[in-house]
Protein backbone atom coordinates (compact mmCIF):
# COMPACT_ATOMS: atom_id res chain seq x y z
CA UNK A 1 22.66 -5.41 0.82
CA UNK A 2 24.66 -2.24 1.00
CA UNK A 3 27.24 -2.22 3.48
CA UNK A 4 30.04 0.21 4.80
CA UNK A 5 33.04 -1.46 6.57
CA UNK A 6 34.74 1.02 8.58
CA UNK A 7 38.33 0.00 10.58
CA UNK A 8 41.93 0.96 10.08
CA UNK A 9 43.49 -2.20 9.46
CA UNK A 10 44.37 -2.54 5.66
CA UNK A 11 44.66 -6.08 5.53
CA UNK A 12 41.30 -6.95 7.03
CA UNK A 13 39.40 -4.31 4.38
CA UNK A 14 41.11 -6.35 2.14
CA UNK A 15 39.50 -9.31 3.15
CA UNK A 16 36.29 -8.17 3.58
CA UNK A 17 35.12 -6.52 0.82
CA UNK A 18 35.99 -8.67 -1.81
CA UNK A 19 34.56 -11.42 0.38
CA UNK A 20 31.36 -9.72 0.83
CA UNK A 21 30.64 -8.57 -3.08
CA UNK A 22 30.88 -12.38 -4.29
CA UNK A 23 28.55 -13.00 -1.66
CA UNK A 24 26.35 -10.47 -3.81
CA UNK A 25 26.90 -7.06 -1.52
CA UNK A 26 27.33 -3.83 -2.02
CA UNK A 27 30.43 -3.26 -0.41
CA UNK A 28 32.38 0.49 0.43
CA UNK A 29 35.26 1.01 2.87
CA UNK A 30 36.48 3.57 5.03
CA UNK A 31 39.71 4.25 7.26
CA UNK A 32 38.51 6.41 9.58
CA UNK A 33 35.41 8.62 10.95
CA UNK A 34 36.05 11.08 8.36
CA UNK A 35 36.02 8.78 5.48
CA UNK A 36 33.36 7.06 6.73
CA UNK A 37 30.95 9.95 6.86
CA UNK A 38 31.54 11.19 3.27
CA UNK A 39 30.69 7.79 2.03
CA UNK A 40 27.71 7.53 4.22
CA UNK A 41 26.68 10.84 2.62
CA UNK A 42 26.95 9.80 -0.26
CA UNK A 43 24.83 6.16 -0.21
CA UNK A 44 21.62 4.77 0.91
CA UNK A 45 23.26 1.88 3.35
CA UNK A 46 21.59 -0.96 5.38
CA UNK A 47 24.52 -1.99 7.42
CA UNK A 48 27.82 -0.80 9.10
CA UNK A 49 30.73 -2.69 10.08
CA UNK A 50 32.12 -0.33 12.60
CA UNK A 51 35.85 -0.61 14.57
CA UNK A 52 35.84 0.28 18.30
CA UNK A 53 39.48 1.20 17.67
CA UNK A 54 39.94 3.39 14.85
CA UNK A 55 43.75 4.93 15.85
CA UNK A 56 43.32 7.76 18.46
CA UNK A 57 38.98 8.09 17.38
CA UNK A 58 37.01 6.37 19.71
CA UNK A 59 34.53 4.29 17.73
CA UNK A 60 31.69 4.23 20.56
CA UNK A 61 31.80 8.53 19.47
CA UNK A 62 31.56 7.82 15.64
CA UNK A 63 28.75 5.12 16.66
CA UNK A 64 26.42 7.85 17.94
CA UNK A 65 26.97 10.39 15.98
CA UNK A 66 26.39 8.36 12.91
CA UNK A 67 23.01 6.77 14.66
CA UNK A 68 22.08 10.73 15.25
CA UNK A 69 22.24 11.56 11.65
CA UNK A 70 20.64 7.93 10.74
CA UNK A 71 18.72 6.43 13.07
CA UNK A 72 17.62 3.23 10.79
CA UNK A 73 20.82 2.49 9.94
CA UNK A 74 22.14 -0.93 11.30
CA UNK A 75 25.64 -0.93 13.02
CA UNK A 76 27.56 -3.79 13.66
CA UNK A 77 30.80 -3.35 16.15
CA UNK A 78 33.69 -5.09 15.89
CA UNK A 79 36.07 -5.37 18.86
CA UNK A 80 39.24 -7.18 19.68
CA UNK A 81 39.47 -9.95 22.09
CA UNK A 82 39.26 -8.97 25.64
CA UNK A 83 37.35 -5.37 25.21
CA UNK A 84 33.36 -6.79 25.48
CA UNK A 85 33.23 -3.68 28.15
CA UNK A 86 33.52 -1.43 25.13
CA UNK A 87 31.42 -3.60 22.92
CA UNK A 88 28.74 -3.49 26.08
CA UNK A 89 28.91 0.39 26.22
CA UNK A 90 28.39 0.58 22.17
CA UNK A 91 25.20 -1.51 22.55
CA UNK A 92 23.51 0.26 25.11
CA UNK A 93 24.61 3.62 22.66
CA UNK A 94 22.23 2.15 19.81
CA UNK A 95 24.77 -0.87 18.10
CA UNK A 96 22.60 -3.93 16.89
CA UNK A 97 25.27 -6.42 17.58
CA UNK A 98 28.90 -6.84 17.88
CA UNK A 99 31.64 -8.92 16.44
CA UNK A 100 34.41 -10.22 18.16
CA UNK A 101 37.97 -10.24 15.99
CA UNK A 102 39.23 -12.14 14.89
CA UNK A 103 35.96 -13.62 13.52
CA UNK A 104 35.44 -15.99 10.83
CA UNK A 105 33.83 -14.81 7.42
CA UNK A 106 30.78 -18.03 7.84
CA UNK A 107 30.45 -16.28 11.50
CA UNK A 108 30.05 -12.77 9.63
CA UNK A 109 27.81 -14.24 7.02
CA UNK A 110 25.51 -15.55 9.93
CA UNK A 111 25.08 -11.93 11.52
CA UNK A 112 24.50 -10.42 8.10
CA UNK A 113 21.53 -12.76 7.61
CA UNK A 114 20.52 -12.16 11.11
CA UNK A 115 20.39 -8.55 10.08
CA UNK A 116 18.63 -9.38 6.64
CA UNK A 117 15.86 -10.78 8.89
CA UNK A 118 15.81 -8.11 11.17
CA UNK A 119 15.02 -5.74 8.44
CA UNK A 120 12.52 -8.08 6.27
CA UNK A 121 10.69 -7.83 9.76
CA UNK A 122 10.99 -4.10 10.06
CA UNK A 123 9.81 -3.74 6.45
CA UNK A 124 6.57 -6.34 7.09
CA UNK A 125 5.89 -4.28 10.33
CA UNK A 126 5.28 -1.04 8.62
CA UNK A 127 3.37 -2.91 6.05
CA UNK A 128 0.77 -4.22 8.76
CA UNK A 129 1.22 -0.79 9.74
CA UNK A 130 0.07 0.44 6.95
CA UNK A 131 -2.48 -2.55 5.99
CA UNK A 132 -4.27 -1.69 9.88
CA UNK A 133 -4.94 2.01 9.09
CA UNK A 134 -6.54 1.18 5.91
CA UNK A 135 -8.41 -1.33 7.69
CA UNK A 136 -9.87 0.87 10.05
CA UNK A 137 -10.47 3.16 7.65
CA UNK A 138 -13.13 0.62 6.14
CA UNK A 139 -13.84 -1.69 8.75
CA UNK A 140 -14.55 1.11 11.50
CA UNK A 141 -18.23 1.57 13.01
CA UNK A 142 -21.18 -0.09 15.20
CA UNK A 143 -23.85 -0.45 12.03
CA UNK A 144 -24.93 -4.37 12.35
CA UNK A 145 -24.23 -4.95 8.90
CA UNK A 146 -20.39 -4.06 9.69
CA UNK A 147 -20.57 -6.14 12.41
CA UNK A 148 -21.51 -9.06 10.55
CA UNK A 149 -18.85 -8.30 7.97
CA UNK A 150 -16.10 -8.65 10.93
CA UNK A 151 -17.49 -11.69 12.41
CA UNK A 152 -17.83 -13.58 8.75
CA UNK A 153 -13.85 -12.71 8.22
CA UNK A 154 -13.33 -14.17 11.60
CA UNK A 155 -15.18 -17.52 10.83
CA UNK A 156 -13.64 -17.81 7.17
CA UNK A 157 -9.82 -17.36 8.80
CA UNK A 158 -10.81 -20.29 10.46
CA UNK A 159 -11.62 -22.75 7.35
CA UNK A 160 -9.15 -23.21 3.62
CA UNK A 161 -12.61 -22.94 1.61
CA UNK A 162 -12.73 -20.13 -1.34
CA UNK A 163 -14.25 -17.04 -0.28
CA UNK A 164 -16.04 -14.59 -3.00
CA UNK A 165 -16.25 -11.33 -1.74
CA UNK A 166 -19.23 -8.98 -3.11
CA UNK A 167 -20.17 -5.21 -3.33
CA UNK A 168 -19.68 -2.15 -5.07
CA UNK A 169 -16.43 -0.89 -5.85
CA UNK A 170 -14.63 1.05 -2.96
CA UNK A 171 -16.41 -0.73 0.08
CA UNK A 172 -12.92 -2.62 1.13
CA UNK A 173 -13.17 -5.88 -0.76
CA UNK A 174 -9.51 -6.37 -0.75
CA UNK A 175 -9.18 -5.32 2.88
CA UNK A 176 -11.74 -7.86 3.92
CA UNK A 177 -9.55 -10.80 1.65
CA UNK A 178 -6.47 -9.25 3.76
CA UNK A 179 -8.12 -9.64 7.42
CA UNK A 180 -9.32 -12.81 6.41
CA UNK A 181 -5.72 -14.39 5.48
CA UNK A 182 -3.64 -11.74 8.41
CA UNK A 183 -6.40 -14.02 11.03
CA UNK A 184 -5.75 -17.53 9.15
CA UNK A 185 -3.00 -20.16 9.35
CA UNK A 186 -1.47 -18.98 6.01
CA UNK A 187 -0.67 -15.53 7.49
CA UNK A 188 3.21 -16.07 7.08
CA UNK A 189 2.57 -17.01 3.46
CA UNK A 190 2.39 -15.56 0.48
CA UNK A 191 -0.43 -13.17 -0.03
CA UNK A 192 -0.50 -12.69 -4.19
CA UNK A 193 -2.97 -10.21 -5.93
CA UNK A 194 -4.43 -9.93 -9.42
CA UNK A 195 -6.88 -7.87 -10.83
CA UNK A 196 -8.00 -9.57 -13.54
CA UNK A 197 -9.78 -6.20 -15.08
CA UNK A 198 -6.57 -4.65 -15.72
CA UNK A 199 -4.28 -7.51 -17.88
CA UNK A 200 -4.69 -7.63 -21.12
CA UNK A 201 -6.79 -10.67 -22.37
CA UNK A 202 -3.75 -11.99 -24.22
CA UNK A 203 -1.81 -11.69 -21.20
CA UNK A 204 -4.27 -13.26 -18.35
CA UNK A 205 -2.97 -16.74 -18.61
CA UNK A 206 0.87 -16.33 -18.73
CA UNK A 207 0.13 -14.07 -15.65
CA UNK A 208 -1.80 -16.94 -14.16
CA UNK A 209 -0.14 -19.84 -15.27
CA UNK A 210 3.48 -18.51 -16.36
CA UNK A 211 4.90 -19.03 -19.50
CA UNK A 212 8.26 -21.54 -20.46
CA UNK A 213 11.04 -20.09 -22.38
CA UNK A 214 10.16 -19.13 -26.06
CA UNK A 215 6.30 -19.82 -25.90
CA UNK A 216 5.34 -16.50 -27.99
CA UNK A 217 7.13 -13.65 -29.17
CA UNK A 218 8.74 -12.01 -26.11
CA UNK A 219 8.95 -15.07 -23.99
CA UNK A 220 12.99 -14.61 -23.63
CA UNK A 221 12.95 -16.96 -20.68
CA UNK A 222 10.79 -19.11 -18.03
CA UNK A 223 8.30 -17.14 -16.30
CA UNK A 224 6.37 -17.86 -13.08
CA UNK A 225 2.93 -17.31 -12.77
CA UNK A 226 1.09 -16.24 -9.79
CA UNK A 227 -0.24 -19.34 -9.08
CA UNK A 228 2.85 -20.74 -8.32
CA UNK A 229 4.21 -17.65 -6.19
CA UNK A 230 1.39 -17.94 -4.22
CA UNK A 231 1.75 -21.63 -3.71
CA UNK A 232 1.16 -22.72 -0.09
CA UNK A 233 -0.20 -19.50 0.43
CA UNK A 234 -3.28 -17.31 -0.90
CA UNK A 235 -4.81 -15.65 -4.42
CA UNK A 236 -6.61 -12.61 -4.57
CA UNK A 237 -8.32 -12.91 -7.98
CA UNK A 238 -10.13 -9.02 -7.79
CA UNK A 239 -12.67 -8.31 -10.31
CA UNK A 240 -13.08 -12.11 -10.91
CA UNK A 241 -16.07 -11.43 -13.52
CA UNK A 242 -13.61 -9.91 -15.95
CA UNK A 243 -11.98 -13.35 -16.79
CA UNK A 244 -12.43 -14.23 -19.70
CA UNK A 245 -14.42 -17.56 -20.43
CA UNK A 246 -11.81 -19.57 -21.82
CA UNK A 247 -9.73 -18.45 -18.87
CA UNK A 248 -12.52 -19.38 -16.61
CA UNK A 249 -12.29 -23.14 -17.94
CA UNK A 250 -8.43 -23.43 -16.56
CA UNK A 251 -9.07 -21.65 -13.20
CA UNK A 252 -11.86 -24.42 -12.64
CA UNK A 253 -9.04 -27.30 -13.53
CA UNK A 254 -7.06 -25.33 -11.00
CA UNK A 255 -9.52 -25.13 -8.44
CA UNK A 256 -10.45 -28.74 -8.69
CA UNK A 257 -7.14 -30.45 -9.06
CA UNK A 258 -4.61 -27.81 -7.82
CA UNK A 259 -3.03 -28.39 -11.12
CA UNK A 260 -1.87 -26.29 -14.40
CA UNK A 261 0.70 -25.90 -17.49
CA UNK A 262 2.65 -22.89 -17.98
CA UNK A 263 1.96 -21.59 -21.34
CA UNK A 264 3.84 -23.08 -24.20
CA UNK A 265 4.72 -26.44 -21.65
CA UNK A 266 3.62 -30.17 -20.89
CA UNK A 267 4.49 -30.40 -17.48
CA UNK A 268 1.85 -30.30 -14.75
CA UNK A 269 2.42 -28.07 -11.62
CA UNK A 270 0.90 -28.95 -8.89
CA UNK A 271 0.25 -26.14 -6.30
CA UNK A 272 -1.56 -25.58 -3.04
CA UNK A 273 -3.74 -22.16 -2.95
CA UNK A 274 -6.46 -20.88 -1.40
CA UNK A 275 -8.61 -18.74 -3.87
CA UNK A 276 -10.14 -15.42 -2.45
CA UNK A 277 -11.79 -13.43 -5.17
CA UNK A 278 -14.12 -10.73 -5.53
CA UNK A 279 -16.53 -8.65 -8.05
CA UNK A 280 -18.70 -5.80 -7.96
CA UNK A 281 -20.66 -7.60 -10.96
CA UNK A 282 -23.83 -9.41 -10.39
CA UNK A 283 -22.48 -13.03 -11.60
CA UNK A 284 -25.50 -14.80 -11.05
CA UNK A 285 -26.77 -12.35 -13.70
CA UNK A 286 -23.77 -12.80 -15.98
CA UNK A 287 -24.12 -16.66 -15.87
CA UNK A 288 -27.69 -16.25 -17.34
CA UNK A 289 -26.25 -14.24 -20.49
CA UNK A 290 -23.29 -16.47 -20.62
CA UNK A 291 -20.76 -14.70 -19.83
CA UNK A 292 -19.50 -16.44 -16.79
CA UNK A 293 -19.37 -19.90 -15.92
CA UNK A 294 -22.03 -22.04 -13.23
CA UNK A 295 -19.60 -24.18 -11.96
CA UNK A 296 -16.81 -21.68 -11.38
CA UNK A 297 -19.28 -19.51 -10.04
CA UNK A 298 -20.49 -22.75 -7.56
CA UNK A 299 -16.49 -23.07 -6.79
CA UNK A 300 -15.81 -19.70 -6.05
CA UNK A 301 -18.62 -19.06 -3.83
CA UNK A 302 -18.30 -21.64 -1.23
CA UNK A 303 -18.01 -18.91 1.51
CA UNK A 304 -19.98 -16.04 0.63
CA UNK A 305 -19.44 -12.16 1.61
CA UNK A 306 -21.02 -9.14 1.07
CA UNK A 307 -19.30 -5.77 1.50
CA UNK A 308 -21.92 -3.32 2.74
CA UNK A 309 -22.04 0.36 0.61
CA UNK A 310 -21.78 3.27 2.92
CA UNK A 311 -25.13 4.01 1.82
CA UNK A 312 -26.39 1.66 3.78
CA UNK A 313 -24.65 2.43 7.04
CA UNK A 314 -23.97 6.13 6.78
CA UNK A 315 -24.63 6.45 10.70
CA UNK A 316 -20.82 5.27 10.90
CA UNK A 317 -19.40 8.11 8.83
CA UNK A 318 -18.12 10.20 12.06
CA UNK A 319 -16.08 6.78 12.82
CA UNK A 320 -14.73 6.66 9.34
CA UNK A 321 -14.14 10.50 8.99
CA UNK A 322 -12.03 10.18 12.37
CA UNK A 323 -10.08 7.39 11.54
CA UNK A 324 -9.04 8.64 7.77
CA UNK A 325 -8.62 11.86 9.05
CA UNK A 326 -6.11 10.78 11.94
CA UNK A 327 -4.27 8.63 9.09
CA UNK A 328 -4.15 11.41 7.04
CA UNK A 329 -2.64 14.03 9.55
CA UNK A 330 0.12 11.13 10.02
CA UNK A 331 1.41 10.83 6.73
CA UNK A 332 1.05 14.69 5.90
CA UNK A 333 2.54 15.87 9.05
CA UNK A 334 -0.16 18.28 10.05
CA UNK A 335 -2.60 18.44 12.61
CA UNK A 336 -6.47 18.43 11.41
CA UNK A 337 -9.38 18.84 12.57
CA UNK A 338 -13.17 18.68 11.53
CA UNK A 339 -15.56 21.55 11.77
CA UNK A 340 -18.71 20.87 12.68
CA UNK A 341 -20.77 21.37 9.36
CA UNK A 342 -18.78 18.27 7.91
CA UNK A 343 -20.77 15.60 9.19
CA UNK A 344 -23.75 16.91 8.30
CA UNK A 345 -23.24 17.77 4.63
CA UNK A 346 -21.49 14.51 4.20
CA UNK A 347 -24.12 12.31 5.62
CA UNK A 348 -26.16 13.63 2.76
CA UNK A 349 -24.21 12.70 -0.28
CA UNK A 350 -24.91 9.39 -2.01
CA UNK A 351 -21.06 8.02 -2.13
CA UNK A 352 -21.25 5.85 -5.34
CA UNK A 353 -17.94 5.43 -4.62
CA UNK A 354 -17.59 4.42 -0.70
CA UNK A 355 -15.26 4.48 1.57
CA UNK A 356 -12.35 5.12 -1.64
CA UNK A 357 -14.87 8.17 -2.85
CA UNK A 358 -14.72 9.52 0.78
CA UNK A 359 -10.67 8.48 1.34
CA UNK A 360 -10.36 10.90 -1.68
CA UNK A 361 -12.64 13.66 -0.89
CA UNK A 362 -11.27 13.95 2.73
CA UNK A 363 -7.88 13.82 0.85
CA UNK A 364 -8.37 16.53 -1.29
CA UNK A 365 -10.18 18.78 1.18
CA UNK A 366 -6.98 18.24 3.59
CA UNK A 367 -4.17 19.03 1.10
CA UNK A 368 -6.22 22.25 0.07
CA UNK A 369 -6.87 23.01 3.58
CA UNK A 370 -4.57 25.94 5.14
CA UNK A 371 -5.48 26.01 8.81
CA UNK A 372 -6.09 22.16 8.72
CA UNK A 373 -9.52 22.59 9.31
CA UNK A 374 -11.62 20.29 7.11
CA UNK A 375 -15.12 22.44 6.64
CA UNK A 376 -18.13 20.93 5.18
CA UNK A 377 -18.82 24.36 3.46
CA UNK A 378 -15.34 23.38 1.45
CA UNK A 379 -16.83 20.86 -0.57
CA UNK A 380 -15.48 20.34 -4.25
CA UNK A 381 -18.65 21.16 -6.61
CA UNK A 382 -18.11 18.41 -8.12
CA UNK A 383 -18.12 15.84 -5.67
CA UNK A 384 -21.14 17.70 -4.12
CA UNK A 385 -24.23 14.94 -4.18
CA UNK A 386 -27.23 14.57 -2.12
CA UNK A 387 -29.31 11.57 -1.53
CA UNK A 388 -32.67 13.67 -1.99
CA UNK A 389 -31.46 15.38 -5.19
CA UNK A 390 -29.11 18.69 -5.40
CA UNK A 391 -32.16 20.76 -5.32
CA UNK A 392 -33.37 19.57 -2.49
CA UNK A 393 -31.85 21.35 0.78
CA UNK A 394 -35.19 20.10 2.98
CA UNK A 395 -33.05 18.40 5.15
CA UNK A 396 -29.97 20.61 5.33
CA UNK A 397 -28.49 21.56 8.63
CA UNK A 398 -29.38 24.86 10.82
CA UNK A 399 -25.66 26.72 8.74
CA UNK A 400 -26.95 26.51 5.36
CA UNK A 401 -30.24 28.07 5.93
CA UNK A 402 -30.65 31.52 4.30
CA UNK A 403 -28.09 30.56 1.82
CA UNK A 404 -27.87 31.60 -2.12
CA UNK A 405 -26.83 28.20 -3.09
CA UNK A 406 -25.58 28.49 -6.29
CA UNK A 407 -23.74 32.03 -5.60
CA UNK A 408 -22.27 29.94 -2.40
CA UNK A 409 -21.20 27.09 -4.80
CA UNK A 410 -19.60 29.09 -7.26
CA UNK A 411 -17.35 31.36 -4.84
CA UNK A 412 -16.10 27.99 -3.10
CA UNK A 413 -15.49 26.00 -6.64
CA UNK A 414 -13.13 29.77 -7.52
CA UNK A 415 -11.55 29.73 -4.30
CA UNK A 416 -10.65 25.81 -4.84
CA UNK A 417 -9.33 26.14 -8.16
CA UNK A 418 -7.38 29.27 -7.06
CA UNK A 419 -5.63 27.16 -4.07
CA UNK A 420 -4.69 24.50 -6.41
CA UNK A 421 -3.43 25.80 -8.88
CA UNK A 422 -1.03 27.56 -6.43
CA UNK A 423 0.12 24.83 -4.92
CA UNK A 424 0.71 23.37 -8.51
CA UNK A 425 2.41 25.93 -9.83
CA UNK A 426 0.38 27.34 -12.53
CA UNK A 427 0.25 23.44 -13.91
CA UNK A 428 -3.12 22.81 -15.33
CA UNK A 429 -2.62 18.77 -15.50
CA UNK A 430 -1.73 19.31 -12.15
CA UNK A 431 -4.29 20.95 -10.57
CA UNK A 432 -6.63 19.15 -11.94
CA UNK A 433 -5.28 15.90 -10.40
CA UNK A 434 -5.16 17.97 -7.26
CA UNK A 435 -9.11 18.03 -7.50
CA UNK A 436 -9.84 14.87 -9.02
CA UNK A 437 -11.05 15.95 -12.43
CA UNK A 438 -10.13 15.37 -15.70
CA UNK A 439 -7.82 18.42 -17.40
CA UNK A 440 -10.46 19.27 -20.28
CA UNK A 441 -12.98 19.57 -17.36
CA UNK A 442 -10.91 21.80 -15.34
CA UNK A 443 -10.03 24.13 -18.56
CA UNK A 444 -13.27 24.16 -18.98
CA UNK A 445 -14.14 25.62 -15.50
CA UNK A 446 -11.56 28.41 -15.69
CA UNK A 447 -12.61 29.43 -19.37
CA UNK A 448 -16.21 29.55 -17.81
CA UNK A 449 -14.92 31.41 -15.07
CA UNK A 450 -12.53 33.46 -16.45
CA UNK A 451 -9.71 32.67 -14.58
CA UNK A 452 -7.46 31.66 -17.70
CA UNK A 453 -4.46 34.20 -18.07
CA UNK A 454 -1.15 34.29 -19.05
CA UNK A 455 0.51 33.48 -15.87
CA UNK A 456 -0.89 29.99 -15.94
CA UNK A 457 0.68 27.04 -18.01
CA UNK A 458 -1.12 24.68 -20.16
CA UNK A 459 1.33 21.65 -19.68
């Protein structure tokens, strides 16, 4: 950890901070308030030792100030014998804890870890933080298939069987595998994730199973799998049909005996997992062309659950638009807002993509967005897609009646570009991320459009 010892007395700094960097800290000293905020300037610190006494200063003063200018840092007061009054007053002014001198260094070492905890706990907090809005995000609505969705996670927390979670990509798959272990007794456990769709074949089983020291070319030392990091805890094995069949064979030994080698070793491991995974593959159709295995398939699929598409319960988009909408208005510091045409227009795209496909649009649409109104009429052309066909404006709302479609279409798709490419700077690559297309396709649109010109840059 990073820590700033502040107090006058030469002999204890001395002490300290030598002490403290064997112990493996980052350790910086200071004399006095003035010292003490140029070297708080200067670093990123987790934890301050802090003097009452610092000569004529008054330490309590130094205390808040400091905790006004960083609020999440972590002060620890010492005090001399006899002056808990002080040490009293400089906890109620935002202190996490004090020391009283003289204090042993095992006594100091205790209140570090105390701290350590404190903050593992902070970080794991905004995690779940973090972990619930995305949650409610997918999880949010009434539709009965939903509902069925939340009860099945509540029934599996209950039970150590493997769970395969199926649907199309973007309908929450690894959200659901998260509620599911957050509601189980293995919630204070490891929670490890793989998707095995993006490692390299080559790489699958040393990222499984480890590797020992020297068991191929790179293998400069003993490597852990994820297996055994997520021993007594849970695997997330996402995009499960991409294993490869040889692979397949081991994860079945696994599954059966809770056993495995490391690559390029003899010794078992013996582990205790429970296996979540998921696909958006038909595997019952992939074990007909061999391509994935019965009995891993028989394994995996103990508990079964199916992620519904938004297709199929589109009646709960207002829900979802709310919730990602109040997420994103948190993390980009703005108030927005929904106009009424949004629903509407929304309800009558297709979303091969789900609830990610509608994170992003909503995304895009609110970072584009000056008055932080997010208008249905402000649809990217290309993520414009009707169930009934883009021709087909039978069921359009009351608004878009009367409209020249394509003229309409083309004026927003200018004014998009236009807005993204100034908040990018002129950067093509950029602007193009901006609106979710590839760079070649957004060229493309300007040269069609005329809108290339000198001012912009091509890198």
């Amino acid at each position: 950890m990073k820590i700033l010892v502040i107090d006058d007395e030469e002999a204890l700094l001395e002490v300290l901070g030598p002490s403290l960097e064997r112990d493996g800290h980052e350790v910086s000293t200071a004399k006095n308030g003035e010292e003490a905020f140029c070297q708080l300037e200067k670093g990123d610190w987790e934890i301050v030792l802090l003097d009452l006494k610092l000569g004529d200063e008054d330490g309590v003063a130094i205390l808040q100030r400091t905790l006004s200018r960083w609020p999440s840092l972590i002060v620890l007061i010492m005090t001399a014998f006899g002056r808990i009054e002080q040490a009293v007053e400089a906890m109620r002014a935002g202190a996490f804890d004090f020391l009283e001198k003289p204090f042993s260094l095992s006594y100091l070492r205790i209140r570090i870890d105390k701290v350590h905890a404190h903050l593992n706990l902070r970080t794991l907090n905004g995690m779940l933080r973090e972990e619930l809005g995305r949650t409610k995000n997918v999880l949010a609505g009434s539709h009965p298939l939903i509902l069925q969705v939340k009860d099945q996670i509540s029934r599996f927390a209950k039970v150590e069987l493997p769970v395969l979670i199926t649907g199309e990509s973007g309908t929450g798959k690894e959200v659901a595998a998260r509620m599911i272990v957050n509601e189980s007794n293995r919630s204070e456990k490891p929670f490890v994730v793989i998707n095995c769709g993006a490692v390299p074949e080559n790489l699958m089983e040393s990222i499984l199973f480890g590797h020992e020291k020297g068991a191929f070319t790179g293998a400069y030392a003993q490597q852990k799998g994820k297996f055994e990091l997520a021993d007594g805890g849970t695997i997330f094995l996402d995009e499960i049909g991409e294993l490869p069949l040889m692979l397949q064979v081991k994860l079945l030994r696994v599954i059966e005996s809770g056993e495995f080698e490391r690559v390029g070793g003899d010794r078992s491991i013996r582990v205790n997992v429970r296996i979540i995974s998921a696909t958006n593959r038909n595997l019952e159709k992939m074990i007909q062309n061999g391509e994935f295995r019965s009995d891993l398939f028989y394994r995996l699929n103990v508990l079964g659950l199916e992620m519904p598409s938004l297709r199929e319960r589109i009646d709960d988009l207002p829900e979802l638009v709310d919730n990602i909408l109040e997420n994103l208005a948190r993390d980009l510091h703005r108030r927005l807002e929904k106009d009424p045409s949004l629903i509407p227009i929304l309800k009558r795209k297709s979303w091969p993509g789900n609830i990610r496909e509608l994170k992003n649009v909503l995304e895009r649409m609110a970072v584009l967005s000056e008055d932080g109104i997010i208008c249905g009429q402000n649809l990217v052309m290309n993520s414009w897609e009707t169930n009934q066909g883009a021709g087909n404006l039978s069921s359009a709302p009351e608004q878009l009646n009367g409209w020249n479609f394509q003229r309409e279409m083309r004026w927003n798709e200018q004014k998009m570009i236009q807005m993204a490419l100034e908040k990018a700077g002129g950067n093509h690559t950029t602007a193009a991320r901006i609106l979710g297309m590839k760079r070649t396709t957004f060229q493309y649109r300007l040269k069609k459009m005329a809108f290339l010109n000198t001012d912009t840059t091509e890198e």
